[in-house]
PDB file of N, CA and C in Angstrom:
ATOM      1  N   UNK A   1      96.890 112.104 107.591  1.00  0.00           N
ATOM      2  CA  UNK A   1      97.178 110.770 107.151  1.00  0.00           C
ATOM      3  C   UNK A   1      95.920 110.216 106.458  1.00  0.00           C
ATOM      4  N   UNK A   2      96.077 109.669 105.424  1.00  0.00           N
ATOM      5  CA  UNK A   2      95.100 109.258 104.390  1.00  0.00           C
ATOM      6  C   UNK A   2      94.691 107.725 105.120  1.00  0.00           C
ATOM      7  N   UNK A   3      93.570 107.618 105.240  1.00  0.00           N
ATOM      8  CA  UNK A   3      93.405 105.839 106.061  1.00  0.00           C
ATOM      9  C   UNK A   3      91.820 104.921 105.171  1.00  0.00           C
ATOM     10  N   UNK A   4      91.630 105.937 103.700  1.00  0.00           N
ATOM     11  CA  UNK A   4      90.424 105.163 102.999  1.00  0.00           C
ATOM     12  C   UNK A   4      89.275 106.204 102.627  1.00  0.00           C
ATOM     13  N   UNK A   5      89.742 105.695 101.449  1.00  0.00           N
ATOM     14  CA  UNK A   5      88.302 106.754 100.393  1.00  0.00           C
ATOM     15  C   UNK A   5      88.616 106.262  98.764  1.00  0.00           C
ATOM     16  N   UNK A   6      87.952 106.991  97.898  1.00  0.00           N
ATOM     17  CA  UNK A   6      87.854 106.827  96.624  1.00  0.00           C
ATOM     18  C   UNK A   6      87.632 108.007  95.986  1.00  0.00           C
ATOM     19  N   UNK A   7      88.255 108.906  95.325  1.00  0.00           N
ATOM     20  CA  UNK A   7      87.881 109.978  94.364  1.00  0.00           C
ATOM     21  C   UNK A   7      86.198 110.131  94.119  1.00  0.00           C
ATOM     22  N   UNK A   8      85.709 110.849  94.676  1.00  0.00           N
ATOM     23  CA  UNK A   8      84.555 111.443  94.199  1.00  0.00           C
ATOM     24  C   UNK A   8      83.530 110.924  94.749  1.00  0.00           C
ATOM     25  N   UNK A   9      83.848 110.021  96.177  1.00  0.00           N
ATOM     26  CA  UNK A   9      82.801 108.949  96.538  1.00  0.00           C
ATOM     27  C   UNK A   9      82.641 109.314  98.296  1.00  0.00           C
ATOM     28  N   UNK A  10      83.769 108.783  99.167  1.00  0.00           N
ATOM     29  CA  UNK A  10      84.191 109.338 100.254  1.00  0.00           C
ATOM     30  C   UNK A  10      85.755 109.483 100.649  1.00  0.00           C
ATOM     31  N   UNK A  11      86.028 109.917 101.442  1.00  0.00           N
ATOM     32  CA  UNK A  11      87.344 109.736 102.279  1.00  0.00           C
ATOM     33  C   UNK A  11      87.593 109.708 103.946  1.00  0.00           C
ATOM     34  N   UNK A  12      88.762 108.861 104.357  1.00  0.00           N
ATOM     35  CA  UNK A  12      88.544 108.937 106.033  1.00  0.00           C
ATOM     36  C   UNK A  12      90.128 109.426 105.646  1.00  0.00           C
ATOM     37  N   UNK A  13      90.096 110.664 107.146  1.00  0.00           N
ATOM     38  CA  UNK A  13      91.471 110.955 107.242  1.00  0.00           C
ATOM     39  C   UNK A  13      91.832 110.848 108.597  1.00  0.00           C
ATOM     40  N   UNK A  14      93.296 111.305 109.178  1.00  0.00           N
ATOM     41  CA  UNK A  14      93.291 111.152 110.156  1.00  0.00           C
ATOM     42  C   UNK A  14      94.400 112.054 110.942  1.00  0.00           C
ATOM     43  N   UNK A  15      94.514 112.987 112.149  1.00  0.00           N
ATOM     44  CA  UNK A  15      95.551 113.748 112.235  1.00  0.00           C
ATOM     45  C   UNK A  15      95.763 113.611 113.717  1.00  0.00           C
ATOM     46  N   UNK A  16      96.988 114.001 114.531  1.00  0.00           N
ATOM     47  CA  UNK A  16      97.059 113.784 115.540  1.00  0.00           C
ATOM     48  C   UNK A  16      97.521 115.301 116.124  1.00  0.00           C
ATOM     49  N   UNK A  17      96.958 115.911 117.290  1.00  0.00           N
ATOM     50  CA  UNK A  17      97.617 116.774 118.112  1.00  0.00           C
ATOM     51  C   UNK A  17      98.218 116.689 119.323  1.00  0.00           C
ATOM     52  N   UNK A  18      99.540 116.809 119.514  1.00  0.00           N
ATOM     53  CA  UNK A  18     100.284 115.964 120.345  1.00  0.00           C
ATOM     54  C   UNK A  18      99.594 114.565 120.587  1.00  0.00           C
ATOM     55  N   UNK A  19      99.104 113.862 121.688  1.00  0.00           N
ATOM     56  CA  UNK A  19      98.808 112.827 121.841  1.00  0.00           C
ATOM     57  C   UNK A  19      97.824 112.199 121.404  1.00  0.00           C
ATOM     58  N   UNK A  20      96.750 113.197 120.725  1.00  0.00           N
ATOM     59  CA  UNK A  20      95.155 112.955 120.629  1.00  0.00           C
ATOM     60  C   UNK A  20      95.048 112.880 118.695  1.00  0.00           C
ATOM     61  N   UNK A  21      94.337 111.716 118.145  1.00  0.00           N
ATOM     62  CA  UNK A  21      94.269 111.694 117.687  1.00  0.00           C
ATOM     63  C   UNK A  21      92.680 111.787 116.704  1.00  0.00           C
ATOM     64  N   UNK A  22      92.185 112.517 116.068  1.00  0.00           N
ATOM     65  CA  UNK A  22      91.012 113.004 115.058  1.00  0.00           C
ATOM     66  C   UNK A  22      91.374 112.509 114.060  1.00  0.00           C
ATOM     67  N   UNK A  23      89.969 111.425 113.805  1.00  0.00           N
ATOM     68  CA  UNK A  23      89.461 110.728 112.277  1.00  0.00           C
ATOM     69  C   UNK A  23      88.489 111.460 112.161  1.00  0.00           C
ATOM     70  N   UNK A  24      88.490 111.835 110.909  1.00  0.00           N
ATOM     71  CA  UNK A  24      87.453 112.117 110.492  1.00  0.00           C
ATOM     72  C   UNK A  24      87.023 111.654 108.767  1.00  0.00           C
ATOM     73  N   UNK A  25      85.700 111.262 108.906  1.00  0.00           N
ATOM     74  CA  UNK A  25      85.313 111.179 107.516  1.00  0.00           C
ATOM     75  C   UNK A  25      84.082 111.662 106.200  1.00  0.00           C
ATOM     76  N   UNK A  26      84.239 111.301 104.951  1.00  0.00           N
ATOM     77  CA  UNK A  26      82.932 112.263 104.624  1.00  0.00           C
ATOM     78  C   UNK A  26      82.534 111.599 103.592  1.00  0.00           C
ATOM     79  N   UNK A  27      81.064 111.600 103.137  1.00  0.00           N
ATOM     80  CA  UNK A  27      80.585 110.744 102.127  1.00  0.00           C
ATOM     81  C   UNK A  27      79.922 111.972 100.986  1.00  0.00           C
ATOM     82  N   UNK A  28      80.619 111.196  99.651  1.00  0.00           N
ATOM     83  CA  UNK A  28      79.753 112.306  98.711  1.00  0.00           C
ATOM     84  C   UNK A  28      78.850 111.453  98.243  1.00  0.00           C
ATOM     85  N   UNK A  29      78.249 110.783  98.707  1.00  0.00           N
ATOM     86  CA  UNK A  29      77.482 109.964  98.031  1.00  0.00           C
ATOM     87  C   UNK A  29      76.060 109.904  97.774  1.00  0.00           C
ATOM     88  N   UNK A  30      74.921 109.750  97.525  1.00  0.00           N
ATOM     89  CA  UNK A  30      73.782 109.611  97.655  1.00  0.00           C
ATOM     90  C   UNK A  30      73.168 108.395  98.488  1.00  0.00           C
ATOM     91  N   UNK A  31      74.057 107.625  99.349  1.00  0.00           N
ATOM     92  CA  UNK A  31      73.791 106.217 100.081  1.00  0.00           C
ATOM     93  C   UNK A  31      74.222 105.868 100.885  1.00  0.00           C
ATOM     94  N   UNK A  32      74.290 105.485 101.752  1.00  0.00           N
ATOM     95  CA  UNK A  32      74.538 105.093 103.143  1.00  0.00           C
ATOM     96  C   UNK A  32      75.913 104.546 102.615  1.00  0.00           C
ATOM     97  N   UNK A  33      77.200 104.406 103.554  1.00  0.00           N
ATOM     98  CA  UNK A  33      78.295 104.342 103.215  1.00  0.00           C
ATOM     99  C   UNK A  33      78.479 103.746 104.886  1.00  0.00           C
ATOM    100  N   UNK A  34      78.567 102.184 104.905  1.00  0.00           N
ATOM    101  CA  UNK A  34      78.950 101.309 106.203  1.00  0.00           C
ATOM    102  C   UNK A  34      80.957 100.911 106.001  1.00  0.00           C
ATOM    103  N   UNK A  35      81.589 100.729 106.588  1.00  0.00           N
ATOM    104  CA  UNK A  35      82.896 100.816 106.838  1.00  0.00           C
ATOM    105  C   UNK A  35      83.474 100.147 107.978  1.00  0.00           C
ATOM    106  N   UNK A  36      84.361  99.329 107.942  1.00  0.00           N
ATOM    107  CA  UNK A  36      85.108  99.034 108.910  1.00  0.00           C
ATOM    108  C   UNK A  36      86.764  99.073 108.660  1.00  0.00           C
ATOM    109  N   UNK A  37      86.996  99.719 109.692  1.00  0.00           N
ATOM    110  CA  UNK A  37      88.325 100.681 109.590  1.00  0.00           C
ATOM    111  C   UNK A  37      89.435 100.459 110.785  1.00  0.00           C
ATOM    112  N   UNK A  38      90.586 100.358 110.262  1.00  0.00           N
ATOM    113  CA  UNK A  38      91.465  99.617 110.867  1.00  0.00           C
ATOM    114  C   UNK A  38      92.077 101.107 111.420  1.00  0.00           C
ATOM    115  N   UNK A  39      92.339 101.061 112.973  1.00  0.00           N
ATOM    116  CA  UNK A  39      92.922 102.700 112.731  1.00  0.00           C
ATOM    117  C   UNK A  39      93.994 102.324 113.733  1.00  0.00           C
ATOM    118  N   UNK A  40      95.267 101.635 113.830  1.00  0.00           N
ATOM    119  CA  UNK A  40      95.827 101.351 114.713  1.00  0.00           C
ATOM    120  C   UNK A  40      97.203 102.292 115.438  1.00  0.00           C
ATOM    121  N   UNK A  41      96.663 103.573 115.088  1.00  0.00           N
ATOM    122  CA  UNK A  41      96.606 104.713 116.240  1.00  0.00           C
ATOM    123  C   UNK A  41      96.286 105.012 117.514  1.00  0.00           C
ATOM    124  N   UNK A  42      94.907 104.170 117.575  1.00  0.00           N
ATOM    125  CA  UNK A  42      94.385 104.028 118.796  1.00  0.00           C
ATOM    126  C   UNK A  42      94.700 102.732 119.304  1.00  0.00           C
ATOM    127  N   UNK A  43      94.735 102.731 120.912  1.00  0.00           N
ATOM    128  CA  UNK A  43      94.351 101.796 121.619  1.00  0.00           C
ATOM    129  C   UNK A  43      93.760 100.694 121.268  1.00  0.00           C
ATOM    130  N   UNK A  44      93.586  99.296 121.246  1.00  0.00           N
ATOM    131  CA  UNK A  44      92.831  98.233 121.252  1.00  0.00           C
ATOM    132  C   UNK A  44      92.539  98.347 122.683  1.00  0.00           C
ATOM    133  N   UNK A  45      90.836  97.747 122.636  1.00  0.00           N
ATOM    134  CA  UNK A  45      90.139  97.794 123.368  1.00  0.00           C
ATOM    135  C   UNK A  45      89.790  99.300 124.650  1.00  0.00           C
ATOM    136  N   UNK A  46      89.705 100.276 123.622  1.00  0.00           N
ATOM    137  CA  UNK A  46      89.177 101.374 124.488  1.00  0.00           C
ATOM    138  C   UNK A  46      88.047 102.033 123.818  1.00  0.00           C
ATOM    139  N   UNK A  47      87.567 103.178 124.731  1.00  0.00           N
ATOM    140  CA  UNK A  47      85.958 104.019 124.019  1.00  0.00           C
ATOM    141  C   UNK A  47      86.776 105.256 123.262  1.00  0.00           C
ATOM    142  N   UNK A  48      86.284 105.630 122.247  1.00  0.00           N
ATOM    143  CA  UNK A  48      86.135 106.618 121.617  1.00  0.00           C
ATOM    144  C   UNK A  48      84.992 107.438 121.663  1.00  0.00           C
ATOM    145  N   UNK A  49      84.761 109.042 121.483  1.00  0.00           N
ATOM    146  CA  UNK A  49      83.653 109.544 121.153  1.00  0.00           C
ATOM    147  C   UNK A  49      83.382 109.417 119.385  1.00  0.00           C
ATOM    148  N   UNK A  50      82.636 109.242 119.270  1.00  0.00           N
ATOM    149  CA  UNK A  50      81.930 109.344 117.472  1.00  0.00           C
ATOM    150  C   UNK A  50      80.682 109.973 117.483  1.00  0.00           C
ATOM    151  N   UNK A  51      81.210 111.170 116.515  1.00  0.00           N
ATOM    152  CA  UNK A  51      80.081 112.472 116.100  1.00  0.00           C
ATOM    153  C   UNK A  51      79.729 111.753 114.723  1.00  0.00           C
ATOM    154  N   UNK A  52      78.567 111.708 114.665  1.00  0.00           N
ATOM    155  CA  UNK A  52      78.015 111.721 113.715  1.00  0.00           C
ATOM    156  C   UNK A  52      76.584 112.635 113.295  1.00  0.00           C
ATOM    157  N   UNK A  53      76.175 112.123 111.970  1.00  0.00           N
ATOM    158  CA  UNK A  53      74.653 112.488 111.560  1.00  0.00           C
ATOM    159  C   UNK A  53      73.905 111.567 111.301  1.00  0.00           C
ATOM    160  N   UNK A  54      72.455 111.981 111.967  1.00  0.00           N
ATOM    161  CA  UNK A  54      71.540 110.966 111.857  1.00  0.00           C
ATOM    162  C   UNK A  54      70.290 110.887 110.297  1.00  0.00           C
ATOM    163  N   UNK A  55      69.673 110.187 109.929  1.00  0.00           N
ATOM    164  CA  UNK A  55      68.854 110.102 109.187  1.00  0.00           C
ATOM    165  C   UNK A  55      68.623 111.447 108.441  1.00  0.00           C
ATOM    166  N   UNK A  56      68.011 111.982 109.008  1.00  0.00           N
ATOM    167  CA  UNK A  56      67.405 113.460 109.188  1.00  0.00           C
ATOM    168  C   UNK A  56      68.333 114.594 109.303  1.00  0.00           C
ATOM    169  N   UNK A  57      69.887 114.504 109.498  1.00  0.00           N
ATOM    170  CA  UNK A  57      71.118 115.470 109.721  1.00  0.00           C
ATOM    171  C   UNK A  57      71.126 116.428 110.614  1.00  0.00           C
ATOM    172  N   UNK A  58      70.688 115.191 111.516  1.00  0.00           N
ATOM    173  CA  UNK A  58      70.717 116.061 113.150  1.00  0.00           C
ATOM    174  C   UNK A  58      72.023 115.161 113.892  1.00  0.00           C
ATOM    175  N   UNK A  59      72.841 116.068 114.481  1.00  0.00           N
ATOM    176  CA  UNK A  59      74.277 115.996 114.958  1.00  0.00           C
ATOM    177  C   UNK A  59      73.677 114.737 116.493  1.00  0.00           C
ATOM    178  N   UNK A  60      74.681 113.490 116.719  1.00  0.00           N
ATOM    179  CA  UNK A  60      74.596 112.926 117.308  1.00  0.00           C
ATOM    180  C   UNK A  60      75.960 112.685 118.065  1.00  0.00           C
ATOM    181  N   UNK A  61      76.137 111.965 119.421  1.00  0.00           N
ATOM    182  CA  UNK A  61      77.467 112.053 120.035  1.00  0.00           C
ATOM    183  C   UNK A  61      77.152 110.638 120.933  1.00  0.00           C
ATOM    184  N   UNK A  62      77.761 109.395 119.916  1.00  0.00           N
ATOM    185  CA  UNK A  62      77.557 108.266 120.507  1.00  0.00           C
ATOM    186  C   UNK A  62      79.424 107.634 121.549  1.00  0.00           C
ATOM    187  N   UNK A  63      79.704 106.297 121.552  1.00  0.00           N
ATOM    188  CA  UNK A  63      80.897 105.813 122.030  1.00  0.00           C
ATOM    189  C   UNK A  63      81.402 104.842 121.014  1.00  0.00           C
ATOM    190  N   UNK A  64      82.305 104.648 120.736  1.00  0.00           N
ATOM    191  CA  UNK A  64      82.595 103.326 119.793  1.00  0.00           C
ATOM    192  C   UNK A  64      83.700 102.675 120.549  1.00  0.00           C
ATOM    193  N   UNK A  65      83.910 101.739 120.737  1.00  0.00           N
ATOM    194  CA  UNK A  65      84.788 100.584 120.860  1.00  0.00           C
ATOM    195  C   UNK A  65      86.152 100.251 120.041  1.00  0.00           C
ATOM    196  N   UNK A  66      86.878 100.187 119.914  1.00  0.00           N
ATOM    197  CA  UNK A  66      87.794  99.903 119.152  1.00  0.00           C
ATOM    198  C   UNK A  66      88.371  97.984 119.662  1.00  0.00           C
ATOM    199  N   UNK A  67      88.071  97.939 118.853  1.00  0.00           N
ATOM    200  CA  UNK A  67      88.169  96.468 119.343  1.00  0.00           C
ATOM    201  C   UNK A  67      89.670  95.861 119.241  1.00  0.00           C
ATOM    202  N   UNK A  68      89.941  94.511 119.480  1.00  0.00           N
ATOM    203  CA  UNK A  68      91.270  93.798 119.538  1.00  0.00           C
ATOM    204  C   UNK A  68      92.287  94.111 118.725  1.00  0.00           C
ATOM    205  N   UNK A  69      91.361  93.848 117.384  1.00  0.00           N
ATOM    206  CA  UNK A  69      92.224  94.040 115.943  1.00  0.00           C
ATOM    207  C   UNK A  69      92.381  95.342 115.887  1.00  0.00           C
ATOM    208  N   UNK A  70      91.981  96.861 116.663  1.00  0.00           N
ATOM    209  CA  UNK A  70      92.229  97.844 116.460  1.00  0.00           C
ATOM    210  C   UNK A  70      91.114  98.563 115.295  1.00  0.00           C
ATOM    211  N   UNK A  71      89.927  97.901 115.300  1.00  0.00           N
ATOM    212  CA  UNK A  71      88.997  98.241 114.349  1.00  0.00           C
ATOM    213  C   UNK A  71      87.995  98.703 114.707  1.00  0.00           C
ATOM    214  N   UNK A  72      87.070  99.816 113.904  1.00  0.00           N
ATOM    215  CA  UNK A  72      86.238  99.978 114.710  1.00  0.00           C
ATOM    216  C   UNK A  72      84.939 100.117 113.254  1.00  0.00           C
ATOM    217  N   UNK A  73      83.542  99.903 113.266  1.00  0.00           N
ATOM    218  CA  UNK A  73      82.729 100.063 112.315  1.00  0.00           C
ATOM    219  C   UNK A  73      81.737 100.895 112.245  1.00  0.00           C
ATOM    220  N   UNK A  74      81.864 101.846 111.114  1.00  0.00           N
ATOM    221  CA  UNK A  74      81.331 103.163 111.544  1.00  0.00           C
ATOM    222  C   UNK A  74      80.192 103.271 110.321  1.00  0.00           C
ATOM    223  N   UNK A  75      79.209 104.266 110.089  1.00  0.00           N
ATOM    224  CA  UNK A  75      78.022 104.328 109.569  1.00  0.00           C
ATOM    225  C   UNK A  75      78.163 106.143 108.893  1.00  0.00           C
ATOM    226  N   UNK A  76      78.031 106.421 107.784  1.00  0.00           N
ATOM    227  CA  UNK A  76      78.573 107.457 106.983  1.00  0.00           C
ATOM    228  C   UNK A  76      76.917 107.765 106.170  1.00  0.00           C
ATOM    229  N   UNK A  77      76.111 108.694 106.614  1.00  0.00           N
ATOM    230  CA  UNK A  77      75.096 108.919 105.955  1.00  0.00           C
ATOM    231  C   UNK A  77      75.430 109.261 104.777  1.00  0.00           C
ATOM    232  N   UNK A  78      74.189 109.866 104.064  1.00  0.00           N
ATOM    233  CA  UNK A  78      74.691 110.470 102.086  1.00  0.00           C
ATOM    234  C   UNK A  78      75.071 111.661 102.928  1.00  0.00           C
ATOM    235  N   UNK A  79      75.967 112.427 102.225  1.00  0.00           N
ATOM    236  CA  UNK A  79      76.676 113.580 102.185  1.00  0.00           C
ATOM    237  C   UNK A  79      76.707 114.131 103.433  1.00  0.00           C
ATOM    238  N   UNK A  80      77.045 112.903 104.200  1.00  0.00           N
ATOM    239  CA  UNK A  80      77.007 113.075 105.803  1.00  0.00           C
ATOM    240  C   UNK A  80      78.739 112.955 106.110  1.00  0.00           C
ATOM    241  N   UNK A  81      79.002 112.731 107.418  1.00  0.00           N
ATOM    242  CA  UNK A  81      80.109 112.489 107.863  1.00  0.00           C
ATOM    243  C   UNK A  81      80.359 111.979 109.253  1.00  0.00           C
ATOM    244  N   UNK A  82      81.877 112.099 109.909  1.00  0.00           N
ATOM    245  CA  UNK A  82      81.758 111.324 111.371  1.00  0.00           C
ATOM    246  C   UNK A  82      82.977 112.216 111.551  1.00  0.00           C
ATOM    247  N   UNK A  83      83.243 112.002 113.198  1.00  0.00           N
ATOM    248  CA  UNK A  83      84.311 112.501 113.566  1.00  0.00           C
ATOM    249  C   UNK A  83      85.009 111.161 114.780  1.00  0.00           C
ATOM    250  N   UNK A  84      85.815 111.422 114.971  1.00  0.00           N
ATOM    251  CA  UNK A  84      86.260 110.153 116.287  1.00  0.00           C
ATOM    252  C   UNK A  84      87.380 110.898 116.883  1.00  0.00           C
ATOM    253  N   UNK A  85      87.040 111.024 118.190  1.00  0.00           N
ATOM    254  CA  UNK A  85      88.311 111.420 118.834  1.00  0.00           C
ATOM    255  C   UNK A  85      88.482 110.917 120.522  1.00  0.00           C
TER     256      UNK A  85
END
């Protein structure tokens, strides 16, 4: 499921296996790429895991929130990416 991108810039997608659902996204960009993303697949008000890359493109494994509205705001290095599941 297509949930936000632009030809040649980034994209967020999104797929579900049976119950569990994987976003994932990717930046072709040369610049930090900030986002807030409506994914109302998930739960309002629960934790997610979010993989990301840091500065330097060393693999990180933080929590995100999905808040009321079902949104959550995520951080997309250059030619970096994220995962959420």
């Amino acid at each position: 499921m297509f949930i936000d991108g632009y030809p040649g810039k980034y994209v967020v997608l999104a797929r579900r296996h049976e119950k569990n659902w994987y976003i994932v996204g990717l930046n072709a960009e040369k610049k930090v790429k900030e986002l807030t993303l409506q994914l109302s697949m998930l739960n309002p008000e629960t934790t997610v895991n979010y993989y990301t890359d840091d500065e330097d493109g060393y693999a990180l494994l933080s929590k995100l929130e999905v808040d009321k509205k079902q949104q959550v705001k995520i951080v997309m290095q250059p030619n970096g990416g994220f995962i959420i599941n």
